[in-house]
N, C-alpha and C. Protein backbone atom coordinates (compact mmCIF):
# COMPACT_ATOMS: atom_id res chain seq x y z
N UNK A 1 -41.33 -47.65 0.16
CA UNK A 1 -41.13 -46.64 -0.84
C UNK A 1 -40.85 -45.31 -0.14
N UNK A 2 -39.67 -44.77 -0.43
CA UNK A 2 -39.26 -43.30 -0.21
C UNK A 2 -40.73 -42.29 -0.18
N UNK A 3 -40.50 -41.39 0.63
CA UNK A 3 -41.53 -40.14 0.07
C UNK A 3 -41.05 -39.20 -0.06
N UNK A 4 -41.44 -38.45 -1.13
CA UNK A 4 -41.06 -37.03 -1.75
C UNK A 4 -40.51 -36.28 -1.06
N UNK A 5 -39.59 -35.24 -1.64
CA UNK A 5 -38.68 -34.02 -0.69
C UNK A 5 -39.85 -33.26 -0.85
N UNK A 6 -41.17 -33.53 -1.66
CA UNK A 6 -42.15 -32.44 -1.66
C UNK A 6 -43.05 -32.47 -0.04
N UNK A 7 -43.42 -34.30 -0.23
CA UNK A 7 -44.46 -34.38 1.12
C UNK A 7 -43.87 -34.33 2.42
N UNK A 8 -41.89 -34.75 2.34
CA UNK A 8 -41.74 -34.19 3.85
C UNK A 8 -41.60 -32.99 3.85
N UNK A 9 -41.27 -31.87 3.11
CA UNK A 9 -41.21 -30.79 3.45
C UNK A 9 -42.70 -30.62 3.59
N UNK A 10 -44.18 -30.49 2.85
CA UNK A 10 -44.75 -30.02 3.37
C UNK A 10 -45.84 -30.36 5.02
N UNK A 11 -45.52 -31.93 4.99
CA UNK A 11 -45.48 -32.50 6.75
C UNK A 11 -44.77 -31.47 7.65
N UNK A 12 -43.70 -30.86 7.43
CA UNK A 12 -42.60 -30.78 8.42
C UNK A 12 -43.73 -29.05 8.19
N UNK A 13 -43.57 -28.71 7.56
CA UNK A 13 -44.33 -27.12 7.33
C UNK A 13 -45.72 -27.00 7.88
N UNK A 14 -46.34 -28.37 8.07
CA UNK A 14 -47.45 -28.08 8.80
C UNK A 14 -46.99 -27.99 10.47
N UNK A 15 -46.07 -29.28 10.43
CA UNK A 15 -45.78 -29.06 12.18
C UNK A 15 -45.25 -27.88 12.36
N UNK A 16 -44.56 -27.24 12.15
CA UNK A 16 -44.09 -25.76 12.28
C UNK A 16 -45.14 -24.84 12.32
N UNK A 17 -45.65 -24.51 11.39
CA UNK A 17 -47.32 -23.90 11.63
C UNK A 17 -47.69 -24.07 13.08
N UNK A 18 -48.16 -25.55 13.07
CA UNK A 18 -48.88 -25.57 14.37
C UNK A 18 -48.03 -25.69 15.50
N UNK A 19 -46.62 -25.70 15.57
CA UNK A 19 -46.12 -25.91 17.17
C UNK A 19 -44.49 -24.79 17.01
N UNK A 20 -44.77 -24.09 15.79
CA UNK A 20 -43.36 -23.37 16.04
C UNK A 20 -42.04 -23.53 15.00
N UNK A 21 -41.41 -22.22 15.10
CA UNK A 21 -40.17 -22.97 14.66
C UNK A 21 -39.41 -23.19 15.74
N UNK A 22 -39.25 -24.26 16.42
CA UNK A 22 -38.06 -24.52 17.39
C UNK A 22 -36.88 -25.25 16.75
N UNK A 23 -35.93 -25.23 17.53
CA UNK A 23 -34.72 -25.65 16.93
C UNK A 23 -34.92 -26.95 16.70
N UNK A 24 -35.59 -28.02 17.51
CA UNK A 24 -35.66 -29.91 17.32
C UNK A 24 -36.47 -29.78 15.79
N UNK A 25 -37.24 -28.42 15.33
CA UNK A 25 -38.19 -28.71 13.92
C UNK A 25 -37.13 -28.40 13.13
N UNK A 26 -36.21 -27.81 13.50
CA UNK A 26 -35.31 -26.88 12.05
C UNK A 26 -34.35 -28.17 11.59
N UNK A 27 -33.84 -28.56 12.78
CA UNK A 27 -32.88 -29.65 13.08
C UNK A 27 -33.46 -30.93 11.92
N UNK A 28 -34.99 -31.34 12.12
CA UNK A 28 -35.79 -32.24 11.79
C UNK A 28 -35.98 -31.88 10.48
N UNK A 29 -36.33 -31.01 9.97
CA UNK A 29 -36.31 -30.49 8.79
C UNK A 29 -35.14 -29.93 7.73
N UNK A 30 -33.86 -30.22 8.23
CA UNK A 30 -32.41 -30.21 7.69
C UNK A 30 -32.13 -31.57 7.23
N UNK A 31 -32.59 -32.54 8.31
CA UNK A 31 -32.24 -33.92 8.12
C UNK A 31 -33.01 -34.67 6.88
N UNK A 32 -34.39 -34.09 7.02
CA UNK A 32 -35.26 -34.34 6.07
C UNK A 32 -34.77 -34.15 4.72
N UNK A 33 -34.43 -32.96 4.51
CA UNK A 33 -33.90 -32.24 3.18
C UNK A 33 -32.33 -33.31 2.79
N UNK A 34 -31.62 -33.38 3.99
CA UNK A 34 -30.44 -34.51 3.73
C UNK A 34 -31.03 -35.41 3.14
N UNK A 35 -31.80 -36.17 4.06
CA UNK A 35 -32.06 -37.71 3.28
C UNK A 35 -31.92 -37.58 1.94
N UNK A 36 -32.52 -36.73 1.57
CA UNK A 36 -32.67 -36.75 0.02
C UNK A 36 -32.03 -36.64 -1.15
N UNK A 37 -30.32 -36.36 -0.21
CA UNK A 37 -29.52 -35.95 -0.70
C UNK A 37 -29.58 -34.52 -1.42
N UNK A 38 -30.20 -34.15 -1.83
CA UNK A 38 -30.11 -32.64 -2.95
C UNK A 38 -29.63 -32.07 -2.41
N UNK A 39 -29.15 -31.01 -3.26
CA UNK A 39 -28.17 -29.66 -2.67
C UNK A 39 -28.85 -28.85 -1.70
N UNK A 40 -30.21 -28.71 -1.56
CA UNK A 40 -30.64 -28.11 -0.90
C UNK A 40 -30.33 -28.06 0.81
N UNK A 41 -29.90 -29.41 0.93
CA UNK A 41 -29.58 -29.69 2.39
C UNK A 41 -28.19 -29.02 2.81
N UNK A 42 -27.30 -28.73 1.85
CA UNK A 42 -26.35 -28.19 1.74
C UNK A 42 -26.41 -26.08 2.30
N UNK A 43 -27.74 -25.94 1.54
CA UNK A 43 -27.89 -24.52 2.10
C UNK A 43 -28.12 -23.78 3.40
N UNK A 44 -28.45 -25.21 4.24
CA UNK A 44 -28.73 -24.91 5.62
C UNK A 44 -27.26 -25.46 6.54
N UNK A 45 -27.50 -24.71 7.75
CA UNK A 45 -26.61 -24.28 8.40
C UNK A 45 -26.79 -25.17 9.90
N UNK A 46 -26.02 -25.69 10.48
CA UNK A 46 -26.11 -26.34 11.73
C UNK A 46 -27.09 -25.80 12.42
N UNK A 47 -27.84 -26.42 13.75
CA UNK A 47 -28.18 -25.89 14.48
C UNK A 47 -27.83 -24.94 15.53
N UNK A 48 -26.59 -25.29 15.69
CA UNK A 48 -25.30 -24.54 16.88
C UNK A 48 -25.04 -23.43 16.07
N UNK A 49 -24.57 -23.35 14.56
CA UNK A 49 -24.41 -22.19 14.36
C UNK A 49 -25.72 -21.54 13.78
N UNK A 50 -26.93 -21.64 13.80
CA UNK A 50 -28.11 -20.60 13.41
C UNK A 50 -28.25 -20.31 15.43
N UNK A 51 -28.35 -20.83 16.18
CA UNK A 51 -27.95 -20.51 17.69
C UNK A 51 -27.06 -18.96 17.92
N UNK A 52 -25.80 -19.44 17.34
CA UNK A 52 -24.90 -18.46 17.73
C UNK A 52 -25.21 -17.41 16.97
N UNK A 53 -25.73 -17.10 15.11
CA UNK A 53 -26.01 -16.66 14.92
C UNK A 53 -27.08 -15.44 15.74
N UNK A 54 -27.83 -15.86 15.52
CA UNK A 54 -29.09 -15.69 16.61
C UNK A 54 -28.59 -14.97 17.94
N UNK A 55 -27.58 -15.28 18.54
CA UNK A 55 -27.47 -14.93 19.58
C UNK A 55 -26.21 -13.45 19.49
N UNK A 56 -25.46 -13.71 18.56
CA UNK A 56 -24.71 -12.88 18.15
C UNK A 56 -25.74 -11.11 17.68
N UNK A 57 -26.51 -11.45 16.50
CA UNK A 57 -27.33 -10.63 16.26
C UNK A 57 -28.50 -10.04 17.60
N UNK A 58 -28.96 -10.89 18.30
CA UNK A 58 -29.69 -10.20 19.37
C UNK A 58 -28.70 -9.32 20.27
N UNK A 59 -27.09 -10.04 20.48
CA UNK A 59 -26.57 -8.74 21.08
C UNK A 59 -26.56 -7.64 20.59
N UNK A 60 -26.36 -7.09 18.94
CA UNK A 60 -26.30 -5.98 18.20
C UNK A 60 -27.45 -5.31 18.65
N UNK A 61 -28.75 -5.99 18.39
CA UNK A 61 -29.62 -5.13 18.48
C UNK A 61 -29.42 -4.55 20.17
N UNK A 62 -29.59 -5.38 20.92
CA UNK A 62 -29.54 -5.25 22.19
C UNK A 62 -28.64 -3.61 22.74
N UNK A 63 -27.26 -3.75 22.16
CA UNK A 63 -26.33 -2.62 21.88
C UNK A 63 -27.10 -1.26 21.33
N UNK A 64 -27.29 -1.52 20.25
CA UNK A 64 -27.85 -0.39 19.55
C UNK A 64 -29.47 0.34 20.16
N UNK A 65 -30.01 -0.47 20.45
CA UNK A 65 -31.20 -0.09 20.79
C UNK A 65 -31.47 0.29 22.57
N UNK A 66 -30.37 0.02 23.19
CA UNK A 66 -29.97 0.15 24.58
C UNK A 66 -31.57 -0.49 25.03
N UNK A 67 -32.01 -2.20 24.98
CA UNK A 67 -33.13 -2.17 25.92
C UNK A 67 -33.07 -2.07 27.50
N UNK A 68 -34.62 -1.61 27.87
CA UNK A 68 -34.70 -0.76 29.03
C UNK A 68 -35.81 -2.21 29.78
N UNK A 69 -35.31 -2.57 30.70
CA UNK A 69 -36.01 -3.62 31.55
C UNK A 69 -37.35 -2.72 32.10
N UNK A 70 -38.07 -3.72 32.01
CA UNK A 70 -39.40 -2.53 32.62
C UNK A 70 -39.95 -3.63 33.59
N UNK A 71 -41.03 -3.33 34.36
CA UNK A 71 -41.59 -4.27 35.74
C UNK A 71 -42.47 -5.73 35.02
N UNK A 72 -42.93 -5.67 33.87
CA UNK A 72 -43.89 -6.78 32.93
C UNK A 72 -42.72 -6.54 31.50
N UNK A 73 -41.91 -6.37 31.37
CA UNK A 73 -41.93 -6.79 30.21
C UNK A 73 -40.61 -6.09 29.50
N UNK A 74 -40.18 -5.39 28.19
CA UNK A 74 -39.25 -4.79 28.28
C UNK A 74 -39.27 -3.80 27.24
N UNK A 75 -38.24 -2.81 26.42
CA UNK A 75 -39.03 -1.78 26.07
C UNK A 75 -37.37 -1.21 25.33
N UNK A 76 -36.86 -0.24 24.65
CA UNK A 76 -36.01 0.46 24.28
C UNK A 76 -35.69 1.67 24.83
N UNK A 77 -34.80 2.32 24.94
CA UNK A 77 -34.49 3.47 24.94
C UNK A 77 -35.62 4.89 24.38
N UNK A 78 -36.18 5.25 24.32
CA UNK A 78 -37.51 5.83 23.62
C UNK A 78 -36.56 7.05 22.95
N UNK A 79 -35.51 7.69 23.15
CA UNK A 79 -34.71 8.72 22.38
C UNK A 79 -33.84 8.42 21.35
N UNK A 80 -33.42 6.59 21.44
CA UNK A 80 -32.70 6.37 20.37
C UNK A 80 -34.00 5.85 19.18
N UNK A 81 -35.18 5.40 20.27
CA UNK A 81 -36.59 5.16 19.12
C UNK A 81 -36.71 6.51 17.78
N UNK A 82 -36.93 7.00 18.64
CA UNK A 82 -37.31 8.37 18.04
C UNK A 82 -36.04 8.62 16.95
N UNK A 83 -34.69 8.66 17.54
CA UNK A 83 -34.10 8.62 15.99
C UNK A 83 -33.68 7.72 14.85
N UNK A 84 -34.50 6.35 15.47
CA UNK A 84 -34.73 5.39 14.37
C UNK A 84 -36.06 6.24 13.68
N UNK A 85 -36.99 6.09 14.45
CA UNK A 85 -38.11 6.81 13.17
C UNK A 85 -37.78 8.07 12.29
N UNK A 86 -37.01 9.13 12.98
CA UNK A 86 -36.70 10.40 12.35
C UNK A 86 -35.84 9.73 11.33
N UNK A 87 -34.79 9.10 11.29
CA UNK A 87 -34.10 8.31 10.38
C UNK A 87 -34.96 7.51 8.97
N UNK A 88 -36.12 6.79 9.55
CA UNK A 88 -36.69 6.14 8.34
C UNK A 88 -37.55 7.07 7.76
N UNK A 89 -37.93 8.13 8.29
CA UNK A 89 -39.02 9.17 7.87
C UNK A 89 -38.75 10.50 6.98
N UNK A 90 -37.19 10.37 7.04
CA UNK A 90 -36.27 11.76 6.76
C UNK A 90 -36.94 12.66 5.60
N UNK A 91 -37.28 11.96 4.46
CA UNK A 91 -37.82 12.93 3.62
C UNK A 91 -39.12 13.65 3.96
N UNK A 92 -40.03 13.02 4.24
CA UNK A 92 -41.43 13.76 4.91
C UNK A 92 -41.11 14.54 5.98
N UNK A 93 -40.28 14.16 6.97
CA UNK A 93 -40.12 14.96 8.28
C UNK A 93 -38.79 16.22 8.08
N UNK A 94 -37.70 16.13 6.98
CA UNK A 94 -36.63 16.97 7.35
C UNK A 94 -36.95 18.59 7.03
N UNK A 95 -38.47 19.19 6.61
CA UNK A 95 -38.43 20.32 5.99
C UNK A 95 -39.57 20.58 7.61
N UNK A 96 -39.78 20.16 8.03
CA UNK A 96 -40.77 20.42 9.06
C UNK A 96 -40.24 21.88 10.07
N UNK A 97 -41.20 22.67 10.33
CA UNK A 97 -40.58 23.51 11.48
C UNK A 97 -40.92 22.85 13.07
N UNK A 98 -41.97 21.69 13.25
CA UNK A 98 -41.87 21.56 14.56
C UNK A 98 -42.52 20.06 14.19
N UNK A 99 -42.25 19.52 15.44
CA UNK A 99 -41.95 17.70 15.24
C UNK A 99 -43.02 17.42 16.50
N UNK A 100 -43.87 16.54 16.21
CA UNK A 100 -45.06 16.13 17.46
C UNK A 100 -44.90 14.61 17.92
N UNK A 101 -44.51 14.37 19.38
CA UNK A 101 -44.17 13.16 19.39
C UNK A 101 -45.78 12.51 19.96
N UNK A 102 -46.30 11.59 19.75
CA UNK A 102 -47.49 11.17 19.84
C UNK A 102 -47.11 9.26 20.29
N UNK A 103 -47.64 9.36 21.50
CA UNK A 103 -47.75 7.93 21.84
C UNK A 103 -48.53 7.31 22.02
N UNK A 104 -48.59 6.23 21.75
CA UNK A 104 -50.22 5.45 21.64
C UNK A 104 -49.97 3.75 22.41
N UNK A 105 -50.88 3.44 22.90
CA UNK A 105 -50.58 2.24 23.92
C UNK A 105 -51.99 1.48 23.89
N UNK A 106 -51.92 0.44 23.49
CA UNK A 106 -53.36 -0.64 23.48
C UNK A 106 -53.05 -1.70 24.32
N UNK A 107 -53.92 -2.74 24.76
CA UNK A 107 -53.76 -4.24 25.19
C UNK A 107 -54.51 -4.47 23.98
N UNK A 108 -54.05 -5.65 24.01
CA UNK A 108 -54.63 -6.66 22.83
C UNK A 108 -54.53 -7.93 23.61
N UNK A 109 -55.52 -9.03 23.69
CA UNK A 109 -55.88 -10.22 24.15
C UNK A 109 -54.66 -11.29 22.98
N UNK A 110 -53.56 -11.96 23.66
CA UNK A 110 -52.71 -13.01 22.71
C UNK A 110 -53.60 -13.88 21.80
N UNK A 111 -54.42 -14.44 22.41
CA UNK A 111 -54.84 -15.62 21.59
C UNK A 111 -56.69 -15.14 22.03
N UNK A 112 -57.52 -15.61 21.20
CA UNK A 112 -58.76 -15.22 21.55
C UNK A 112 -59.31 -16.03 22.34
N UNK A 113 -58.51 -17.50 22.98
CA UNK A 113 -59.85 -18.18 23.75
C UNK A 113 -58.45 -17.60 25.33
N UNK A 114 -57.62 -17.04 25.24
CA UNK A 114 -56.68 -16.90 26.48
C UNK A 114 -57.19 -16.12 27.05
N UNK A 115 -56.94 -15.63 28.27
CA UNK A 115 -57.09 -14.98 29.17
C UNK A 115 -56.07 -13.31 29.40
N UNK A 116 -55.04 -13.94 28.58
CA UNK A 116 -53.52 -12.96 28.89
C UNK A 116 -53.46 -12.12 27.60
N UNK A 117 -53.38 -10.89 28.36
CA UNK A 117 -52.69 -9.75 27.57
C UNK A 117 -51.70 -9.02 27.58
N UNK A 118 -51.58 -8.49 26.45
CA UNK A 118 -49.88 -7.43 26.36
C UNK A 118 -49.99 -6.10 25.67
N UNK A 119 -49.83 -5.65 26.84
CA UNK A 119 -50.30 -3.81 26.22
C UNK A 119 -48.68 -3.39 25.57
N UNK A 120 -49.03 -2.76 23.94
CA UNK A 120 -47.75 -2.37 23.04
C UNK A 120 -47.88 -0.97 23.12
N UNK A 121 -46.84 -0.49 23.46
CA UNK A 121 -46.06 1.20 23.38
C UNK A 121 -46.18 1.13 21.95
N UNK A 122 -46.39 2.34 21.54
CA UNK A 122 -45.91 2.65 20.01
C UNK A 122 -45.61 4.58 20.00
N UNK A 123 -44.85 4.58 19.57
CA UNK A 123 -44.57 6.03 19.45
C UNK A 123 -44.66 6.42 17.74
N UNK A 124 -45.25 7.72 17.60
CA UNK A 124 -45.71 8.46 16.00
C UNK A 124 -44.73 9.22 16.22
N UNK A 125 -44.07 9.78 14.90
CA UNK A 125 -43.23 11.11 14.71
C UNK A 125 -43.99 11.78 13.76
N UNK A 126 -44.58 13.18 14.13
CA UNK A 126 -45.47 13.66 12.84
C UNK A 126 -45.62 15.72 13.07
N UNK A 127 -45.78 15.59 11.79
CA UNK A 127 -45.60 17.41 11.79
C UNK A 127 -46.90 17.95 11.96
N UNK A 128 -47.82 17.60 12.57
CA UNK A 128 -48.90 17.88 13.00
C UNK A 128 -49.55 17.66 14.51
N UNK A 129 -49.76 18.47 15.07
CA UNK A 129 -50.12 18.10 16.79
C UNK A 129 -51.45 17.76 16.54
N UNK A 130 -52.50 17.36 15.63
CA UNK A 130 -53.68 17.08 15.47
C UNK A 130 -53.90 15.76 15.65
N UNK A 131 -54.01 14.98 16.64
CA UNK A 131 -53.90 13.46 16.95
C UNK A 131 -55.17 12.95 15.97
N UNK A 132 -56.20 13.95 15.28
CA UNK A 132 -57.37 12.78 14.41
C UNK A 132 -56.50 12.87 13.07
N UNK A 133 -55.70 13.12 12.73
CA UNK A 133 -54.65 12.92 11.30
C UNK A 133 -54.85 11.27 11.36
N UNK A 134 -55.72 10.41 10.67
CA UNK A 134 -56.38 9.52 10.32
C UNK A 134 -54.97 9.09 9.50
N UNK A 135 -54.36 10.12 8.37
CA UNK A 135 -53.70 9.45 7.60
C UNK A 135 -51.91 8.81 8.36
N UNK A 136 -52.01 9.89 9.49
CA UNK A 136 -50.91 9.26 10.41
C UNK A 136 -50.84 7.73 11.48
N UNK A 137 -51.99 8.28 11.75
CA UNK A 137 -52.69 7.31 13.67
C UNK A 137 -53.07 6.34 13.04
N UNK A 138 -53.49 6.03 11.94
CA UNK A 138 -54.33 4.61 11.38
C UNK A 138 -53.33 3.69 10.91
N UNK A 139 -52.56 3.96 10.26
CA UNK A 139 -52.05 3.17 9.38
C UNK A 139 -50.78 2.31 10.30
N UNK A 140 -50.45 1.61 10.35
CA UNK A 140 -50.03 0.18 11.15
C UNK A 140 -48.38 0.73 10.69
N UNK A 141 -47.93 0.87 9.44
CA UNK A 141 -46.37 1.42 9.04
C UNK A 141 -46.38 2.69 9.83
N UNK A 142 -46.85 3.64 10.27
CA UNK A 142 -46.38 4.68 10.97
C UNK A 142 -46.36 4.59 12.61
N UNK A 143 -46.84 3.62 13.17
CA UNK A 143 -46.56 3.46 14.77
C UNK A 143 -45.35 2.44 14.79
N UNK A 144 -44.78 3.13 15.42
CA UNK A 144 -43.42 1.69 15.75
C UNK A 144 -43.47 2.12 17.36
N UNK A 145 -43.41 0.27 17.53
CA UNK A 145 -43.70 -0.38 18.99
C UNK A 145 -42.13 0.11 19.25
N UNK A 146 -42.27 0.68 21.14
CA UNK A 146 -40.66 0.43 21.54
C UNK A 146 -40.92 -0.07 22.86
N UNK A 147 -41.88 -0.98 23.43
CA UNK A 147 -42.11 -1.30 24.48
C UNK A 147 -43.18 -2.52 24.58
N UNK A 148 -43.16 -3.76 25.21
CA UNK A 148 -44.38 -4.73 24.99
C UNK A 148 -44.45 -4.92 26.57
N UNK A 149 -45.15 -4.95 27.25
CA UNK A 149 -45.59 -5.66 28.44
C UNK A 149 -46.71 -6.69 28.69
N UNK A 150 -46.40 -7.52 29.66
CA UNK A 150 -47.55 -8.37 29.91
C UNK A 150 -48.60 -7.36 31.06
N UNK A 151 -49.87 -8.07 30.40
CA UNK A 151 -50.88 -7.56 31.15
C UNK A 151 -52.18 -6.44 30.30
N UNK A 152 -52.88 -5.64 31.42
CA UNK A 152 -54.15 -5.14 30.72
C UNK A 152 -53.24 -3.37 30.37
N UNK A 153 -54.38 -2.46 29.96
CA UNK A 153 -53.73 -1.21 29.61
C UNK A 153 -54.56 -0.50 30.88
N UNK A 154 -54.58 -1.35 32.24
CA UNK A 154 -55.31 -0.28 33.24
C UNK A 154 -53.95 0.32 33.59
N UNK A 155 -54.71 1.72 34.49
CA UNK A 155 -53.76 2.31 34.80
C UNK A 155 -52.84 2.63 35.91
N UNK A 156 -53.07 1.55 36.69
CA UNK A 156 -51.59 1.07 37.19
C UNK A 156 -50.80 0.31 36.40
N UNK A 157 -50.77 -0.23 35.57
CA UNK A 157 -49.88 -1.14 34.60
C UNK A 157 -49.44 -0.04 33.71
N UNK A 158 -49.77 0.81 33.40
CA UNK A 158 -49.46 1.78 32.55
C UNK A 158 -48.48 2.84 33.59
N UNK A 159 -49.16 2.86 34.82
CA UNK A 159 -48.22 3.89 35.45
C UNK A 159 -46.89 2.68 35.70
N UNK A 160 -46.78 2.12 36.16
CA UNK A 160 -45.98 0.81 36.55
C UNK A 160 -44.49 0.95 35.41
N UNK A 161 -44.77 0.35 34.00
CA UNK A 161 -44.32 0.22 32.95
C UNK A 161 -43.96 1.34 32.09
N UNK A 162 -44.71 2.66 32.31
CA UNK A 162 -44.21 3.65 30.90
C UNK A 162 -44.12 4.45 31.65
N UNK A 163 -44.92 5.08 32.76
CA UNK A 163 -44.92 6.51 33.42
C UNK A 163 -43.34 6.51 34.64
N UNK A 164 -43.18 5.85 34.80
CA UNK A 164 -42.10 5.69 35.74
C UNK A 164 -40.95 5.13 35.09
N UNK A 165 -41.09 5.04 34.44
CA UNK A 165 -39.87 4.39 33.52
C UNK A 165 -39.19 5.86 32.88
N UNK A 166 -40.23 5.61 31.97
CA UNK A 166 -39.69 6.63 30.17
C UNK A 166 -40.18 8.44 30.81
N UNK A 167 -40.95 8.65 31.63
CA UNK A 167 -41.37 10.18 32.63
C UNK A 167 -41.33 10.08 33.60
N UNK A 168 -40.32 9.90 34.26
CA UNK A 168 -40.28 10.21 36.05
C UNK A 168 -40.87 11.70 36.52
């Protein structure tokens, strides 16, 4: 007896969960949706071309965002950052007389039983030089990451990765 386009899709949605979307699951999960014939199998797209896709679009960004190779890891341009944020921020920020750039940098542990960490750059754009502005520094939508490295936030990894890089 056949089984449902319901139970392989949600089989195929658990393996994804637990091991990823890689291309052999997307692939596996196109075929799935075929068997079944419905149109739905119809809405998805080869593997070669969600690839090229994919690879097409990472050059754009790549272009636009000029990334900057760093010694652990890699990072953006931090002046075209800044006018992506001034850009998404325009109404709060365009009446301002003076602009405070505020950077903030954590490690965070990947997984909790791992060993390995990756300290994230994030840069604030804000009309206040008062770094306890709670309603700026807290909130997760106002830091945008332009840099990830592997490793801790000591400070040779910090001088290594941001101080020699983005402040010579």
């Amino acid at each position: 007896m056949k089984n449902s386009l319901l139970a392989d899709v949600s089989t195929m949605g658990k393996e994804i969960v637990a091991n990823g979307l890689t291309m052999r699951n997307y692939e596996r999960f196109v075929k799935v949706c075929q068997t079944h014939r419905g149109k739905a199998s119809r809405l998805f797209q080869s593997g070669r071309k969600v690839c090229k896709a994919n690879l097409a679009f990472k050059n754009i960004i790549e272009e636009e965002l000029h990334i900057v190779p760093l010694e652990n890891g890699s990072g953006v341009d931090l002046e075209r950052a800044i006018e992506f944020i001034y850009d998404d921020n325009y109404e709060e920020l365009k009446d301002a007389d003076e602009l405070y750039l505020h950077i903030i940098f954590d490690a965070c542990r990947l997984t909790s039983t791992s060993r390995k960490y990756q300290v994230y750059f994030c840069v604030n754009l804000s009309t206040t030089a008062n770094i306890a502005d709670y309603s700026r520094f807290t909130k997760a939508s106002q830091q945008y990451s332009f840099a990830v490295v592997d490793g801790t936030d000591s400070e040779d990894n910090i001088d290594r990765n941001f101080l020699q890089v983005y402040a010579p």
